[in-house]
Protein backbone atom coordinates (compact mmCIF):
# COMPACT_ATOMS: atom_id res chain seq x y z
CA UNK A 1 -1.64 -17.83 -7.60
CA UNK A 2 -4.03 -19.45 -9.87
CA UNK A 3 -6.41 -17.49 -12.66
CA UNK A 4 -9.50 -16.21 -11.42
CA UNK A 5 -8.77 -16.62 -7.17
CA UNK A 6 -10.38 -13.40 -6.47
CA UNK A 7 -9.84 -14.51 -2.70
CA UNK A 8 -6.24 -14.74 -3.30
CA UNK A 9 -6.21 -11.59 -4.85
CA UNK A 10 -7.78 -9.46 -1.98
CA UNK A 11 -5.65 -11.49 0.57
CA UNK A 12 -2.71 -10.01 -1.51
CA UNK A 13 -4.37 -6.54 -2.10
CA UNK A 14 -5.18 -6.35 1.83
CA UNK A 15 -1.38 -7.25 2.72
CA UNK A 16 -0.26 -4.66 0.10
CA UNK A 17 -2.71 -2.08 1.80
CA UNK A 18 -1.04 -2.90 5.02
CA UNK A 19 2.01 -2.33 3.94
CA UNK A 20 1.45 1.35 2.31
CA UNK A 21 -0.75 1.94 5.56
CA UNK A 22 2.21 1.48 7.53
CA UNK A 23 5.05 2.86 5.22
CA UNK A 24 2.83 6.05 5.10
CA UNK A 25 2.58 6.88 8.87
CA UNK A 26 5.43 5.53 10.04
CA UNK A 27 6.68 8.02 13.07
CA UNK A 28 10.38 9.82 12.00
CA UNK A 29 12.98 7.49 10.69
CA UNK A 30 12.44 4.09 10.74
CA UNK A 31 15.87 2.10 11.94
CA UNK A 32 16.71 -1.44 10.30
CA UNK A 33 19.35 -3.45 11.07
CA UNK A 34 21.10 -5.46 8.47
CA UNK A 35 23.52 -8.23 8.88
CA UNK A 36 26.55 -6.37 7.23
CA UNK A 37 25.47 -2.89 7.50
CA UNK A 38 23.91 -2.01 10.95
CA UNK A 39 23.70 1.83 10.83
CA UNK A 40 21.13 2.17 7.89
CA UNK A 41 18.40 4.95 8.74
CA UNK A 42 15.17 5.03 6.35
CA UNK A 43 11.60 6.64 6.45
CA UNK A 44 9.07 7.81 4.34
CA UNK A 45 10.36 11.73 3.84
CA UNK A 46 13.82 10.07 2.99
CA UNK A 47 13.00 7.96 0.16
CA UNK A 48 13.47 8.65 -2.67
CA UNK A 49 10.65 8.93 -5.04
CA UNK A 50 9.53 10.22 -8.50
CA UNK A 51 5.85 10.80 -7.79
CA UNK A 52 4.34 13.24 -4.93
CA UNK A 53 1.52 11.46 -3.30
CA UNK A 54 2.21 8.70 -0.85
CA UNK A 55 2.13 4.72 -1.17
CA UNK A 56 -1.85 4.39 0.10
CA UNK A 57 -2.42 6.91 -2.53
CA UNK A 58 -0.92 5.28 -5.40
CA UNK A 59 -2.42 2.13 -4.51
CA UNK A 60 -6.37 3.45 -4.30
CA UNK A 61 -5.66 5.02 -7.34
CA UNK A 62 -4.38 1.82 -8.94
CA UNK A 63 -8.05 0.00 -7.00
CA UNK A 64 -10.10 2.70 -8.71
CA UNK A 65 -8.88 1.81 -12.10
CA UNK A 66 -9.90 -0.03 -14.98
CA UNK A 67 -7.98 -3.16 -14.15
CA UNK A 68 -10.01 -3.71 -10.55
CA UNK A 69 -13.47 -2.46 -12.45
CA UNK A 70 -15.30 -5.47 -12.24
CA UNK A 71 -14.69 -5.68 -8.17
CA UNK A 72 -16.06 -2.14 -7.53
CA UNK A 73 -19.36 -3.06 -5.78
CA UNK A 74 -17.53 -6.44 -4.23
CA UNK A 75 -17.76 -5.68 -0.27
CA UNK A 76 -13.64 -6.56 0.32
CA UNK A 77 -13.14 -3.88 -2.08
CA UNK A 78 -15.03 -1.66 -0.64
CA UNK A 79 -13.77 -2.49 2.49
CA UNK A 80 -10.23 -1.86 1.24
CA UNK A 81 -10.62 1.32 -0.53
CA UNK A 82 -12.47 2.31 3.23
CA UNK A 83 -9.08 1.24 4.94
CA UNK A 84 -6.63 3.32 2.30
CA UNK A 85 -8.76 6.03 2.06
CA UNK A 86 -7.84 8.22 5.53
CA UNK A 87 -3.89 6.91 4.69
CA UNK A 88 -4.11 8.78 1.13
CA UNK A 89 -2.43 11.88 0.42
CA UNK A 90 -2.88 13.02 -3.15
């Protein structure tokens, strides 16, 4: 990624927001299969974790700090804090 792609950045901020989006309401345990280990069982409330809110949570409070300032009025941030807000659980 090169210095100063702001649309790079929100195409990376968006999948990132996906990502927490879906981690957050995933349904009961998730089940993976793995090449060598095919019985491995994860979800959201059996990861472990050091913080109490959930993964859209941590990532609008990230957006809505001083590093993402200068993008606060930009429309995809707006836009993205929109999408993570209902997912957030503080």
């Amino acid at each position: 990624m090169k210095l100063n792609d702001g649309s790079k950045t929100f195409e990376c901020l968006y999948k990132s927001a996906e990502h927490a989006i879906q981690f957050d309401t995933m349904k009961g345990n998730g089940r993976y299969t793995f090449f060598i280990v095919n019985r491995i069982e994860y979800s959201s409330v059996s990861a472990v974790k050091d913080h109490t809110e959930n993964d859209s949570s941590l990532l609008l409070k990230s957006l809505k700090g001083e590093r993402y300032k200068q993008f606060e009025t930009d429309p995809r941030m707006v836009k993205l804090i929109g999408k993570l807000t209902p997912a957030a659980r503080f």
